[in-house]
C-alpha atoms as a PDB file:
ATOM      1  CA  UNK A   1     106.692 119.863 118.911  1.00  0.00           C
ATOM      2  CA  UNK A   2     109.250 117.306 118.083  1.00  0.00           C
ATOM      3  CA  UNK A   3     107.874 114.002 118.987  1.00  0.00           C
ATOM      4  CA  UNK A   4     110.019 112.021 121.906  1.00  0.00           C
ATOM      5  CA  UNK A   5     107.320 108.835 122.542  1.00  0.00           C
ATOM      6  CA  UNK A   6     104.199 107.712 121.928  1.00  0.00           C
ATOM      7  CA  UNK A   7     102.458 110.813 122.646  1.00  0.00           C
ATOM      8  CA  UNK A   8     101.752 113.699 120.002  1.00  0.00           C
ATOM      9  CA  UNK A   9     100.914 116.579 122.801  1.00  0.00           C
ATOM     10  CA  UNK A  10      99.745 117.736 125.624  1.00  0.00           C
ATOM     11  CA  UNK A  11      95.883 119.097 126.378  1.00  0.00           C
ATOM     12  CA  UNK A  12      95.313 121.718 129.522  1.00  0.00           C
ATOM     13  CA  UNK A  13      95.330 125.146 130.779  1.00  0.00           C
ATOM     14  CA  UNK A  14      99.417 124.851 131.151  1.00  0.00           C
ATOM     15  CA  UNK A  15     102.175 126.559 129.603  1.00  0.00           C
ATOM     16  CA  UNK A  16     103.067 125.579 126.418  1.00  0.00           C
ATOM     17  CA  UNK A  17     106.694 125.162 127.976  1.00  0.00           C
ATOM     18  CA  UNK A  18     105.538 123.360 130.312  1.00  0.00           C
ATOM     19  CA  UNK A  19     103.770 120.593 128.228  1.00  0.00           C
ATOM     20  CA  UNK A  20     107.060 120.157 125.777  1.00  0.00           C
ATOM     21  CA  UNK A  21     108.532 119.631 129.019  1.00  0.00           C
ATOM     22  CA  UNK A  22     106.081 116.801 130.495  1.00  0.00           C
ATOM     23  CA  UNK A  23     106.730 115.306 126.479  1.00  0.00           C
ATOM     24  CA  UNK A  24     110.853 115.412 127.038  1.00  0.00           C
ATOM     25  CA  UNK A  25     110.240 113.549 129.999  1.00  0.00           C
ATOM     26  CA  UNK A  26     107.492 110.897 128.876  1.00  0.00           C
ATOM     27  CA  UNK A  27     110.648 110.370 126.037  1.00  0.00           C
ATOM     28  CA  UNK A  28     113.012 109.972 129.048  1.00  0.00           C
ATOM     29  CA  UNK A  29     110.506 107.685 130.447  1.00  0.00           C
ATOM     30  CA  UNK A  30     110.573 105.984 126.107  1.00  0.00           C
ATOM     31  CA  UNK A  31     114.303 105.444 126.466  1.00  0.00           C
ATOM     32  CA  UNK A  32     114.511 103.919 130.668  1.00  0.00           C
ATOM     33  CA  UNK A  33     112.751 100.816 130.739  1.00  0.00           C
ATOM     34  CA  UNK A  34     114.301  99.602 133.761  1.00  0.00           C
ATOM     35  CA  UNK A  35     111.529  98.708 136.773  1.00  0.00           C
ATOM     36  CA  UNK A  36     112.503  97.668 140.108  1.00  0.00           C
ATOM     37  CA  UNK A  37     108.668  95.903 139.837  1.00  0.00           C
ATOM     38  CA  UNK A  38     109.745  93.487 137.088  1.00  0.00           C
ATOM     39  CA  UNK A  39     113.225  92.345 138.603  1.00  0.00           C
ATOM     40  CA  UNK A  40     113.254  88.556 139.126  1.00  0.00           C
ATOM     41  CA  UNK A  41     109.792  88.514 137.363  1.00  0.00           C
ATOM     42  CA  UNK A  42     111.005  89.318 133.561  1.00  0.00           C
ATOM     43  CA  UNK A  43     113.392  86.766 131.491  1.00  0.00           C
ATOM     44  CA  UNK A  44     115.274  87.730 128.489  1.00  0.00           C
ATOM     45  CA  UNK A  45     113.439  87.771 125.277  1.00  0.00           C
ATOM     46  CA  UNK A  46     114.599  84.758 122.971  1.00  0.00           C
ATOM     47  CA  UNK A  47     116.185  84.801 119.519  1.00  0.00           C
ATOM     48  CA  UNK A  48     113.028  84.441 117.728  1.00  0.00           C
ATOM     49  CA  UNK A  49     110.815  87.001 119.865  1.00  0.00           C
ATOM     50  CA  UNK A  50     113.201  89.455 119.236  1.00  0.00           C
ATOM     51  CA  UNK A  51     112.875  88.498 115.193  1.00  0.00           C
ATOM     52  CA  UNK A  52     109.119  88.417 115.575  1.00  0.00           C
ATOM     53  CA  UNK A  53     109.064  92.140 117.434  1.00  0.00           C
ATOM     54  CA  UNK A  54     111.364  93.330 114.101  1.00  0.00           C
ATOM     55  CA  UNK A  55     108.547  91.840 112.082  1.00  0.00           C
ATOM     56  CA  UNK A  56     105.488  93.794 113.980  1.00  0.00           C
ATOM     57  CA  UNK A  57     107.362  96.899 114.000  1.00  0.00           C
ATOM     58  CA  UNK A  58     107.683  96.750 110.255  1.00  0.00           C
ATOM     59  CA  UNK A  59     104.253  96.005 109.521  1.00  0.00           C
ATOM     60  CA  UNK A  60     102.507  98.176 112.147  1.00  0.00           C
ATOM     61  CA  UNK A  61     105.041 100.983 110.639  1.00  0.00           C
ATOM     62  CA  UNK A  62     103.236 100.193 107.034  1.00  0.00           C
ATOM     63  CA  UNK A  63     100.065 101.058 108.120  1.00  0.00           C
ATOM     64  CA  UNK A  64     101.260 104.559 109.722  1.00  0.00           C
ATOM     65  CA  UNK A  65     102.579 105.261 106.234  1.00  0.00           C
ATOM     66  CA  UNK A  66      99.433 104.647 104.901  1.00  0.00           C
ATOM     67  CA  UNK A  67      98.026 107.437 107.165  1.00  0.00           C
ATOM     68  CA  UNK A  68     101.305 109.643 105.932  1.00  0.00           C
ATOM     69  CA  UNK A  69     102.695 108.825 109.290  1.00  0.00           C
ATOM     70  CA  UNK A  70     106.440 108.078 109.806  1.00  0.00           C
ATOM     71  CA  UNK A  71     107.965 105.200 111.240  1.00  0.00           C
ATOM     72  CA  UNK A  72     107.931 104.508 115.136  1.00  0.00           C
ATOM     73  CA  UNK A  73     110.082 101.634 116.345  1.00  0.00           C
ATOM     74  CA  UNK A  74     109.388 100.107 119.286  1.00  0.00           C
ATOM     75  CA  UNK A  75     112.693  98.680 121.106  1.00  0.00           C
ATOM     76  CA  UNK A  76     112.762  95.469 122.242  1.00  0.00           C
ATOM     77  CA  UNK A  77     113.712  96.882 125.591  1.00  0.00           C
ATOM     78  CA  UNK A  78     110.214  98.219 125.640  1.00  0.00           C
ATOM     79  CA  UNK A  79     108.461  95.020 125.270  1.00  0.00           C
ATOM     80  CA  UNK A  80     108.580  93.211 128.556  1.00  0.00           C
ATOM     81  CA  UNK A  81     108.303  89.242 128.706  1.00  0.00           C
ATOM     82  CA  UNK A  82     107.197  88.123 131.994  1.00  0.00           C
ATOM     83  CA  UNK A  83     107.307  84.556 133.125  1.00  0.00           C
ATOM     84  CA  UNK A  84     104.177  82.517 133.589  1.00  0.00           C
ATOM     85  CA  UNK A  85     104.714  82.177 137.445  1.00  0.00           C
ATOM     86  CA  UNK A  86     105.160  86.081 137.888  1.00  0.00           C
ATOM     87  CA  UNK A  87     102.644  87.493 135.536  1.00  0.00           C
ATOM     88  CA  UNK A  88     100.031  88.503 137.243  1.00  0.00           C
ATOM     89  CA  UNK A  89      96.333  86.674 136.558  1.00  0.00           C
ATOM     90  CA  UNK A  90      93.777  89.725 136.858  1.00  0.00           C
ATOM     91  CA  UNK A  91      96.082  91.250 133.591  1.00  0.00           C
ATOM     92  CA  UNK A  92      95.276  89.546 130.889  1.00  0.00           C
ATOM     93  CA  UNK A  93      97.668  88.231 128.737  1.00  0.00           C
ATOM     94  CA  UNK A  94      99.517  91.301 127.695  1.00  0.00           C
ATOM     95  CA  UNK A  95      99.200  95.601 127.676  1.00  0.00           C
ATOM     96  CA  UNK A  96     100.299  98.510 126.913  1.00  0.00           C
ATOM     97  CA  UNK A  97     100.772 101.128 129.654  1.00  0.00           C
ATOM     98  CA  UNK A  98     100.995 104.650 128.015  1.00  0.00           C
ATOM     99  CA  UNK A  99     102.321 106.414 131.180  1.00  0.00           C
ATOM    100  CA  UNK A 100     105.207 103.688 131.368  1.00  0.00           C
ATOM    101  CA  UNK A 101     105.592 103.625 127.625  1.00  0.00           C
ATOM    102  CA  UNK A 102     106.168  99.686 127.631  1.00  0.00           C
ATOM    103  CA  UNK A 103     104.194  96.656 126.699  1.00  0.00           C
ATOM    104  CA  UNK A 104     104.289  93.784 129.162  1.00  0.00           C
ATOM    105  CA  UNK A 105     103.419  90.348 128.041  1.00  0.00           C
ATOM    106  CA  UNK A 106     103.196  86.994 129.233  1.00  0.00           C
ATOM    107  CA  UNK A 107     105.457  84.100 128.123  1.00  0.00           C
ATOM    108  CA  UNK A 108     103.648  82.366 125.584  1.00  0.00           C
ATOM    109  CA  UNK A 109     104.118  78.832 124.239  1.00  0.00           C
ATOM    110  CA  UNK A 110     104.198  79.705 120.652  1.00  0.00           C
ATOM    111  CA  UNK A 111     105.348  82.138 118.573  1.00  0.00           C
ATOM    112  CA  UNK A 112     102.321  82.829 116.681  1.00  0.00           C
ATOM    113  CA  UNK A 113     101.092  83.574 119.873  1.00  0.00           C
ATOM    114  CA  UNK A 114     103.075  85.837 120.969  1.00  0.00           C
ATOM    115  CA  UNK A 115     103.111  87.554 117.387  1.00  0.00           C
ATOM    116  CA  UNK A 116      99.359  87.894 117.939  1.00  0.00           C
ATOM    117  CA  UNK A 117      99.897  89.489 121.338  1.00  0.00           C
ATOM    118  CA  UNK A 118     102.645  92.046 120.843  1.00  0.00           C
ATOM    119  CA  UNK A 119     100.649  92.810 117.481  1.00  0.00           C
ATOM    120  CA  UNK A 120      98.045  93.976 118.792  1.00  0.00           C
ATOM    121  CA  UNK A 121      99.620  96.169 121.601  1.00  0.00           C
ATOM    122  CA  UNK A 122     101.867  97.316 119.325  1.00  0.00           C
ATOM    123  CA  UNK A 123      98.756  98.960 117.491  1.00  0.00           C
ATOM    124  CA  UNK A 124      98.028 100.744 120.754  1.00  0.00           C
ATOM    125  CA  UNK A 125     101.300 102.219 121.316  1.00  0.00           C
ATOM    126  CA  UNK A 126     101.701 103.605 117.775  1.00  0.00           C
ATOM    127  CA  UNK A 127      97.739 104.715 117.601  1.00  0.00           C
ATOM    128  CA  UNK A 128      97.229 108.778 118.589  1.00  0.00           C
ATOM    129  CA  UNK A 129      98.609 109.142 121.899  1.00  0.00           C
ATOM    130  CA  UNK A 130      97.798 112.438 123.773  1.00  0.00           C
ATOM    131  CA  UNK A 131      98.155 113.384 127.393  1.00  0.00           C
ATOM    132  CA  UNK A 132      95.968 116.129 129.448  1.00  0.00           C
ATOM    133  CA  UNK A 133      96.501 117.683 132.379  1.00  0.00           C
ATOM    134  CA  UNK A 134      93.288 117.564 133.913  1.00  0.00           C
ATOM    135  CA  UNK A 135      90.780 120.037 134.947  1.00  0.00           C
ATOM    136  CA  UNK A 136      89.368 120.833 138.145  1.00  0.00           C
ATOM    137  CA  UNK A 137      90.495 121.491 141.584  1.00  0.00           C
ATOM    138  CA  UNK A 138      93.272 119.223 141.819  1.00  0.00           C
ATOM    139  CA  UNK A 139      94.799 119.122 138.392  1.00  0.00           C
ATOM    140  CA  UNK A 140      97.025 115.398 137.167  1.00  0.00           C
ATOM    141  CA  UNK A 141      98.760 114.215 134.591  1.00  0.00           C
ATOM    142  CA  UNK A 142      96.391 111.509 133.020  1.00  0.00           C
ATOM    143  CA  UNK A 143      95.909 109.913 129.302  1.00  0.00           C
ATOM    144  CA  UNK A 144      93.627 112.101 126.852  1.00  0.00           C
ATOM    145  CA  UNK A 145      93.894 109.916 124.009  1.00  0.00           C
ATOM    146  CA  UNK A 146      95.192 106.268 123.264  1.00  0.00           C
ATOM    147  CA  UNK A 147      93.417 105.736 119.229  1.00  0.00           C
ATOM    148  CA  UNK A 148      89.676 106.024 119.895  1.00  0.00           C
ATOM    149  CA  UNK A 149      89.709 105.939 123.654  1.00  0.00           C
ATOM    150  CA  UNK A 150      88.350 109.393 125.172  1.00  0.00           C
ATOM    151  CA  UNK A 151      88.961 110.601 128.459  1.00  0.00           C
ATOM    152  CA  UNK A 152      86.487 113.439 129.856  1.00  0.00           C
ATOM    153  CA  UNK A 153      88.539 116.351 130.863  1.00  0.00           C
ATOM    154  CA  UNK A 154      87.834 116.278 134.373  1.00  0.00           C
ATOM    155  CA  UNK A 155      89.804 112.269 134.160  1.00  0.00           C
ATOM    156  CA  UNK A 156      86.936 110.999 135.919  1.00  0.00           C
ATOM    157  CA  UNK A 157      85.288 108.657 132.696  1.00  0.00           C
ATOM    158  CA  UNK A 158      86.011 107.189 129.710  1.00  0.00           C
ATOM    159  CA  UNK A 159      84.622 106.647 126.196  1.00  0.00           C
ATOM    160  CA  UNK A 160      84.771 104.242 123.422  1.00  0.00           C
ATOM    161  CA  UNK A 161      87.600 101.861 124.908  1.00  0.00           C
ATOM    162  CA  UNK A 162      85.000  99.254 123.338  1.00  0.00           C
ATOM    163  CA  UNK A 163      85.137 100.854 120.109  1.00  0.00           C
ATOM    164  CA  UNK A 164      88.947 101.221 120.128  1.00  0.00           C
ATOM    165  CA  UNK A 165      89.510  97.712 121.375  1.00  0.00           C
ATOM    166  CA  UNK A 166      87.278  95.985 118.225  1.00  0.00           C
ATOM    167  CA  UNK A 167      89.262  98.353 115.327  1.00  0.00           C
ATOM    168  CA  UNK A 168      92.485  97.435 116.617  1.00  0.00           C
ATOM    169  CA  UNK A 169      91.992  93.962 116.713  1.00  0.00           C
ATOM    170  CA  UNK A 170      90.277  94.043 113.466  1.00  0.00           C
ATOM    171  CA  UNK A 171      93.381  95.363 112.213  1.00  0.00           C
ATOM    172  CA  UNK A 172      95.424  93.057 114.234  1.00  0.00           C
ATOM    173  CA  UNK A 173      93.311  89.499 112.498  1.00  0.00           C
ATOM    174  CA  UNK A 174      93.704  91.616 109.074  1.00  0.00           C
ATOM    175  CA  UNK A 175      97.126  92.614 109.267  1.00  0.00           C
ATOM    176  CA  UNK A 176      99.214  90.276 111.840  1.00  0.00           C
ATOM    177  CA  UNK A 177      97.530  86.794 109.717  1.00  0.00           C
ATOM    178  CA  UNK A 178      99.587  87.891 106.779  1.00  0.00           C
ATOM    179  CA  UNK A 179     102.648  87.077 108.788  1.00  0.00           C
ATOM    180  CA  UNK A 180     101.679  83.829 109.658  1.00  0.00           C
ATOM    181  CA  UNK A 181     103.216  82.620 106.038  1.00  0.00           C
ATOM    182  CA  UNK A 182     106.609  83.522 107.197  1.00  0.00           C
ATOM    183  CA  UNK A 183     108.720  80.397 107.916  1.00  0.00           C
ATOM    184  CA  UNK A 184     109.151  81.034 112.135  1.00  0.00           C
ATOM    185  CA  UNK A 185     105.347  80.325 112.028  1.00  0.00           C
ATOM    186  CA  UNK A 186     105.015  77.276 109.501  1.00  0.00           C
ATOM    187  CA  UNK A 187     105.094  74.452 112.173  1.00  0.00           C
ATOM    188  CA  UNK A 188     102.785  76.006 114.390  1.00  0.00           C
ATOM    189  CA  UNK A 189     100.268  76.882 111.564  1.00  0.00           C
ATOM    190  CA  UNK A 190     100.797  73.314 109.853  1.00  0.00           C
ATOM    191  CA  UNK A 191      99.792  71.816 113.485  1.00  0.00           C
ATOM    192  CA  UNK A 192      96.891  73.820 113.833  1.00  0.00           C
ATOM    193  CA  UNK A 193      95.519  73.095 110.590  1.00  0.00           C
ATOM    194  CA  UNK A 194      96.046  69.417 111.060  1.00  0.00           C
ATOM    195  CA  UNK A 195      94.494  69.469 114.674  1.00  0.00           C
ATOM    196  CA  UNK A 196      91.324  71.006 113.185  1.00  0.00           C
ATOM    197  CA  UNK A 197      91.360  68.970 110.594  1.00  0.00           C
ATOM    198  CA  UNK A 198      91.571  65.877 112.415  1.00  0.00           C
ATOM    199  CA  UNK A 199      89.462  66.838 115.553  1.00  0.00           C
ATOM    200  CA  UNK A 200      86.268  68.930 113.659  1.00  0.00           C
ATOM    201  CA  UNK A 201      83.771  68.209 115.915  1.00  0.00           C
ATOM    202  CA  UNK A 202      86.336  69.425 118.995  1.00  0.00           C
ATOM    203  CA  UNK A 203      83.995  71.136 121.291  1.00  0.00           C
ATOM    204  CA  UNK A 204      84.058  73.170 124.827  1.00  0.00           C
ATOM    205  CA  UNK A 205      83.387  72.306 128.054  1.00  0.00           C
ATOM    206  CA  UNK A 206      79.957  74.175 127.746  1.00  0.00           C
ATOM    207  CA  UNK A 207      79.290  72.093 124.624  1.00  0.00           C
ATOM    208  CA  UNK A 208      79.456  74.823 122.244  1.00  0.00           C
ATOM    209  CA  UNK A 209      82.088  74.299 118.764  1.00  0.00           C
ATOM    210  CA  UNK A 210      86.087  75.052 119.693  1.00  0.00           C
ATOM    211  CA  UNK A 211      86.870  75.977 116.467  1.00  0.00           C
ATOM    212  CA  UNK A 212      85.958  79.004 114.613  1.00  0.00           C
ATOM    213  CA  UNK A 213      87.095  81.537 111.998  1.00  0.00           C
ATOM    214  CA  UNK A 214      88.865  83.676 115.297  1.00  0.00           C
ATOM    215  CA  UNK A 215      91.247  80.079 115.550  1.00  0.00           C
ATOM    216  CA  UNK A 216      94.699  80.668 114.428  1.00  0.00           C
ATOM    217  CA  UNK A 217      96.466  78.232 116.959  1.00  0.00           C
ATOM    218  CA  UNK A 218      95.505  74.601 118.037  1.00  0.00           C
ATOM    219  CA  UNK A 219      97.798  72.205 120.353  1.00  0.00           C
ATOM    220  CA  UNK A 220      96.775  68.815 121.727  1.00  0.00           C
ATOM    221  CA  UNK A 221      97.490  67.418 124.807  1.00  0.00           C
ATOM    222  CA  UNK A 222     100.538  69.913 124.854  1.00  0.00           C
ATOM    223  CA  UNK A 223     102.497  70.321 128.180  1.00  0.00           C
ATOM    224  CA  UNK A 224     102.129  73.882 127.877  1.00  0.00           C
ATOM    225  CA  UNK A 225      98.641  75.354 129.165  1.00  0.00           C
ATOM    226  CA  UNK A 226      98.508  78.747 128.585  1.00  0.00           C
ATOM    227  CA  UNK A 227      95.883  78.923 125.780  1.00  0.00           C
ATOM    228  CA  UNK A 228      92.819  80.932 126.139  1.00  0.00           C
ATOM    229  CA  UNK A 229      90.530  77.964 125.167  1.00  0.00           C
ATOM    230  CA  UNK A 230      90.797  74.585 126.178  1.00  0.00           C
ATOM    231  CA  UNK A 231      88.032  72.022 124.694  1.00  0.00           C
ATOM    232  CA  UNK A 232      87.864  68.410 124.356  1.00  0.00           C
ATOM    233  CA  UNK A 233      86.754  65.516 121.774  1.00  0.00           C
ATOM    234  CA  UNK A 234      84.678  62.976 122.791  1.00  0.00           C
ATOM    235  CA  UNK A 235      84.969  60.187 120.183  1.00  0.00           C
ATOM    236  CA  UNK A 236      83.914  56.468 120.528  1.00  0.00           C
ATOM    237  CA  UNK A 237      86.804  55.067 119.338  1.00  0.00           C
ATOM    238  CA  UNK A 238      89.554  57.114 121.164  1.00  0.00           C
ATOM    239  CA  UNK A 239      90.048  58.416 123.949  1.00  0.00           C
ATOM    240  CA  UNK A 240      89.178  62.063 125.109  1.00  0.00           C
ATOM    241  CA  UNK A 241      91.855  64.611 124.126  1.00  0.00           C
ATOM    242  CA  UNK A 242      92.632  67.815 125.427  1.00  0.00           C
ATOM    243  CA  UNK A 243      92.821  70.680 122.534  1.00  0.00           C
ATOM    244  CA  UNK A 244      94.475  74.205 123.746  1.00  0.00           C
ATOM    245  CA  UNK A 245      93.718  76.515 121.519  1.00  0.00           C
ATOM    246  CA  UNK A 246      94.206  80.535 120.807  1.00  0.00           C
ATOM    247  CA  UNK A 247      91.931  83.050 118.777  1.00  0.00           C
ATOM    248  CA  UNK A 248      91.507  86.448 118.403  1.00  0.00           C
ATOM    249  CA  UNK A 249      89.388  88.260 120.944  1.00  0.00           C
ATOM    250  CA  UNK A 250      87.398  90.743 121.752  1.00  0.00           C
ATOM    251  CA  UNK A 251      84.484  88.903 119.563  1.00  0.00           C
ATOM    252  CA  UNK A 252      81.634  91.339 121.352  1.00  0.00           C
ATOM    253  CA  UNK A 253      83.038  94.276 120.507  1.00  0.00           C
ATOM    254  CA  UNK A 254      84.090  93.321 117.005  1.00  0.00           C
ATOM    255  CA  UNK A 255      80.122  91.895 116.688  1.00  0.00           C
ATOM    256  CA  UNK A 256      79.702  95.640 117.533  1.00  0.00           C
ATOM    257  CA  UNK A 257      81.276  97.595 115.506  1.00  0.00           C
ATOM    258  CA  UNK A 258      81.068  94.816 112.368  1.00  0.00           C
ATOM    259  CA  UNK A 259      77.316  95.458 112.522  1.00  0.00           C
ATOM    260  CA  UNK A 260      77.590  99.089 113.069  1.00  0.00           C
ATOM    261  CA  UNK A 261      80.019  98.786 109.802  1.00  0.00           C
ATOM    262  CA  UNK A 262      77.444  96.782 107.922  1.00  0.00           C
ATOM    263  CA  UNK A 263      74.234  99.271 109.068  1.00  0.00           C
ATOM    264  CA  UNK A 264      76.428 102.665 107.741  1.00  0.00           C
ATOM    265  CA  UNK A 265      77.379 100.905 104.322  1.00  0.00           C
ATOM    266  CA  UNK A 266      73.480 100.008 103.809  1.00  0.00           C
ATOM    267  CA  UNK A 267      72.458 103.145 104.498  1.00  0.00           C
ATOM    268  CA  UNK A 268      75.124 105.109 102.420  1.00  0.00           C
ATOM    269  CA  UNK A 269      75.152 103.142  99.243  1.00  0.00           C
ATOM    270  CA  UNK A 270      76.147 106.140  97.585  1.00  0.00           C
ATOM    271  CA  UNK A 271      79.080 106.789  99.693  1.00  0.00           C
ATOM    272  CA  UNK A 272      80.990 103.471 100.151  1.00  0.00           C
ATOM    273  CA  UNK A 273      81.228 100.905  97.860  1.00  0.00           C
ATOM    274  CA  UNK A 274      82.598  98.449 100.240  1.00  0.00           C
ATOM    275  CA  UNK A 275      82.287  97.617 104.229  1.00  0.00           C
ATOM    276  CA  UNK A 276      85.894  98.018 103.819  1.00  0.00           C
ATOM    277  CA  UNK A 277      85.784 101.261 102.964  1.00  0.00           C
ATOM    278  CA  UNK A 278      83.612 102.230 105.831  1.00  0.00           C
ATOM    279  CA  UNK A 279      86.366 100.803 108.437  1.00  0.00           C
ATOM    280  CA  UNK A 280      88.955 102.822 106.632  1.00  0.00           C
ATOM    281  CA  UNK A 281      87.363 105.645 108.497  1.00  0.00           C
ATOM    282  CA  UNK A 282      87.178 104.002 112.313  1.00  0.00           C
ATOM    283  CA  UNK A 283      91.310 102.942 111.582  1.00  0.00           C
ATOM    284  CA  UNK A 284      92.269 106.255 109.890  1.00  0.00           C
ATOM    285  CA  UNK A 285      90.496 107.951 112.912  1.00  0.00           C
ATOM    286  CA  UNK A 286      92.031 105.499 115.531  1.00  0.00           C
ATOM    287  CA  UNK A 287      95.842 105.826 113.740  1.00  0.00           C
ATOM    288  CA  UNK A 288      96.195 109.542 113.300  1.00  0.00           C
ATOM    289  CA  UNK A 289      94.062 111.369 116.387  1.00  0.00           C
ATOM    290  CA  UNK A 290      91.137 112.910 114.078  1.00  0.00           C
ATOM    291  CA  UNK A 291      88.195 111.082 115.115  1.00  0.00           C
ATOM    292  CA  UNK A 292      86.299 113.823 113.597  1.00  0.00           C
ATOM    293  CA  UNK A 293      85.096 111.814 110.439  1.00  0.00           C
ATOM    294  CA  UNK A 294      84.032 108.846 112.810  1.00  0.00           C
ATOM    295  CA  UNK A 295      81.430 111.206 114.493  1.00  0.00           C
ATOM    296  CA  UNK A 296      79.992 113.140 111.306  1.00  0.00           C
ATOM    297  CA  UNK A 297      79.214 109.724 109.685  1.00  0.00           C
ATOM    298  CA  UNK A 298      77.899 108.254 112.573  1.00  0.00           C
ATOM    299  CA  UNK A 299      75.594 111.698 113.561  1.00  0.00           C
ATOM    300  CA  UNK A 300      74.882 111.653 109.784  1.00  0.00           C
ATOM    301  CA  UNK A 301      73.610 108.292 109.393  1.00  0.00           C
ATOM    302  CA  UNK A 302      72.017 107.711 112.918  1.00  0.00           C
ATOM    303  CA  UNK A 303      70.868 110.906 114.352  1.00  0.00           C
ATOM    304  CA  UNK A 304      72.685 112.990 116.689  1.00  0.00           C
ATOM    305  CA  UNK A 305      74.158 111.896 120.056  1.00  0.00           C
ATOM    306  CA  UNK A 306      74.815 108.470 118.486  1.00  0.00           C
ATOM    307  CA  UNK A 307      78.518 107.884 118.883  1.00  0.00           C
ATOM    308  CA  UNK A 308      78.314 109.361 122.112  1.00  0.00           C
ATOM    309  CA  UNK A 309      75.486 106.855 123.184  1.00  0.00           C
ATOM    310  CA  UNK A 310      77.476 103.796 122.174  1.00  0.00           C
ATOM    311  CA  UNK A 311      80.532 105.214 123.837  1.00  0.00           C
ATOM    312  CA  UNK A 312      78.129 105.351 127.246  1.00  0.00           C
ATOM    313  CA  UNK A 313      77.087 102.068 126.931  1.00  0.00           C
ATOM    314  CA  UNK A 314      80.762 100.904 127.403  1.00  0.00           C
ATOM    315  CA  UNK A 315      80.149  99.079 130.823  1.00  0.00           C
ATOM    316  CA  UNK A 316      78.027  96.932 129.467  1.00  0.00           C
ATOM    317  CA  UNK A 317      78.744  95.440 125.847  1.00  0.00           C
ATOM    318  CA  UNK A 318      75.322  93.013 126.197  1.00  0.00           C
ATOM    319  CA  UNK A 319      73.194  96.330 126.496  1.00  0.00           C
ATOM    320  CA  UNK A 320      75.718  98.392 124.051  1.00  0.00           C
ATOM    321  CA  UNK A 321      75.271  95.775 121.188  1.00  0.00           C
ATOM    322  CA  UNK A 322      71.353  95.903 121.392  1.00  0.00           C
ATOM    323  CA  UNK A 323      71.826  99.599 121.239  1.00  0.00           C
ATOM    324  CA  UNK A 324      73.798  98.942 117.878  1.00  0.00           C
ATOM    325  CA  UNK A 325      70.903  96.438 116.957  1.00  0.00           C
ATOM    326  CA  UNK A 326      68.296  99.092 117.567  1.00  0.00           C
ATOM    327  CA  UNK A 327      69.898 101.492 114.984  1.00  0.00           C
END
């Protein structure tokens, strides 16, 4: 089937006409990204967003090649900037929505920030995308697949969102950091380096260090407070600053699957001669739909029912990482 959005095909007990037709129209629903829910709420997307969504399409685009995937653009118009009054607080700072095929993000005071962001949905959107029509009595049109992520057949539960969330933003610290050389980010990673290394022993308000290898974007005492970590300095000579700062996330689920990573390479010396190597497989399987290698290693090197174990465990990362421990 010719491929009209993010989605590769269709799984259920339909027609095969049927399902090319529910694809033409998820590519109708690719091309109009016009919501009456976003009016008054989304502003136009600046000079240098719109240069920094060029840049994330081209390097999100290599990495598909590497898989012998082609290109994917994602249009501008499909990337929606909200404004830090409208966005809504129980979102996050930014997602992708499959069924709307658009990514909606907050305003952000930097563009490193908002490189970061749209990085790291843009994974998401160009990941395996499948849809299902679901089984059962009363049969919808749900997600099957978005990279990793598994829904059950039925639509009712599903499996390894943790697993898909730590890969991608693996990739996203990997991959999106090797932009941060480019000249529309040299200010902001200048200031950040000279914050750090003026305030080192900057800490939060729970006491704990605010700096850490995650920290790609520092700001003190800025007007704008829309970081994800704010921590202060308490020095005897000056006084107390305020320190926003931004870093990658999903630092659980990464612990996860970095010690998962680490377990499989010590256990397959023979196989991998690298941890990179092992988290070729989890990104290959993420990127092109065939998760297939992910579950023989893990069955292979951990017993049977494994993978499906940690993708359980889902609802609760504490009790999911002592799983991983227990391994």
């Amino acid at each position: 089937m010719e491929k009209f959005s993010s989605f590769e095909r269709v799984v259920g007990n339909i027609p095969e006409a049927e399902k090319e037709q529910i694809l033409r129209d998820k590519g109708e629903r690719f091309d109009d990204q016009v919501f009456e829910d976003l009016k008054g709420k989304e502003r136009e997307k600046t000079p240098e967003e719109l240069q920094i969504i060029m840049l994330a399409n081209e390097a999100t685009n290599e990495i598909r090649q590497r898989y012998g995937l082609e290109n994917f653009d994602i249009p501008p118009e499909n990337i929606h900037v909200v404004t830090e009054e409208a966005w809504p607080r129980e979102k996050g700072v930014a997602f992708y929505n499959s069924m709307l095929q658009g990514i909606a993000a907050r305003e952000q005071p930097a563009r490193i920030v908002f490189l970061k962001k749209i990085f790291h949905e843009m994974l998401h959107f160009k990941s395996y995308n499948a849809l299902q029509v679901t089984s059962g009595e009363n049969p919808e049109l749900d997600e099957y697949r978005v990279g990793l992520t598994v829904h059950t057949r039925e639509g009712k539960k599903m499996y390894f969102v943790n697993l898909n969330e730590a890969v991608t933003e693996e990739m996203t610290k990997r991959f999106a950091t090797q932009l941060f050389d480019n000249p529309l980010f040299a200010q902001e990673a200048k200031q950040t380096k000279d914050v750090i290394t003026r305030y080192p022993r900057a800490i939060t308000g729970s006491g704990e260090p605010l700096f850490d290898d995650d920290t790609f974007y520092a700001e003190v005492e800025g007007k704008k407070s829309w970081g994800e970590a704010v921590g202060r300095l308490f020095g005897a000579q000056e006084k107390p600053k305020k320190i926003t700062t931004e870093g990658f996330t999903y630092q659980s689920e990464r612990k996860i699957l970095n010690t998962l990573i680490d377990k499989i390479l010590k256990r397959n010396p023979d196989k991998f001669q690298d941890r990179e190597e092992v988290f070729e497989i989890f990104t290959k399987g993420m990127i092109t739909g065939n998760i297939l290698p992910v579950g023989r290693l893990v069955e292979r090197t951990f017993g049977n029912g494994t993978l499906r174990r940690i993708g359980e465990l889902d609802q609760d990362v504490q009790v999911q990482e002592e799983f991983v421990n227990s391994l």
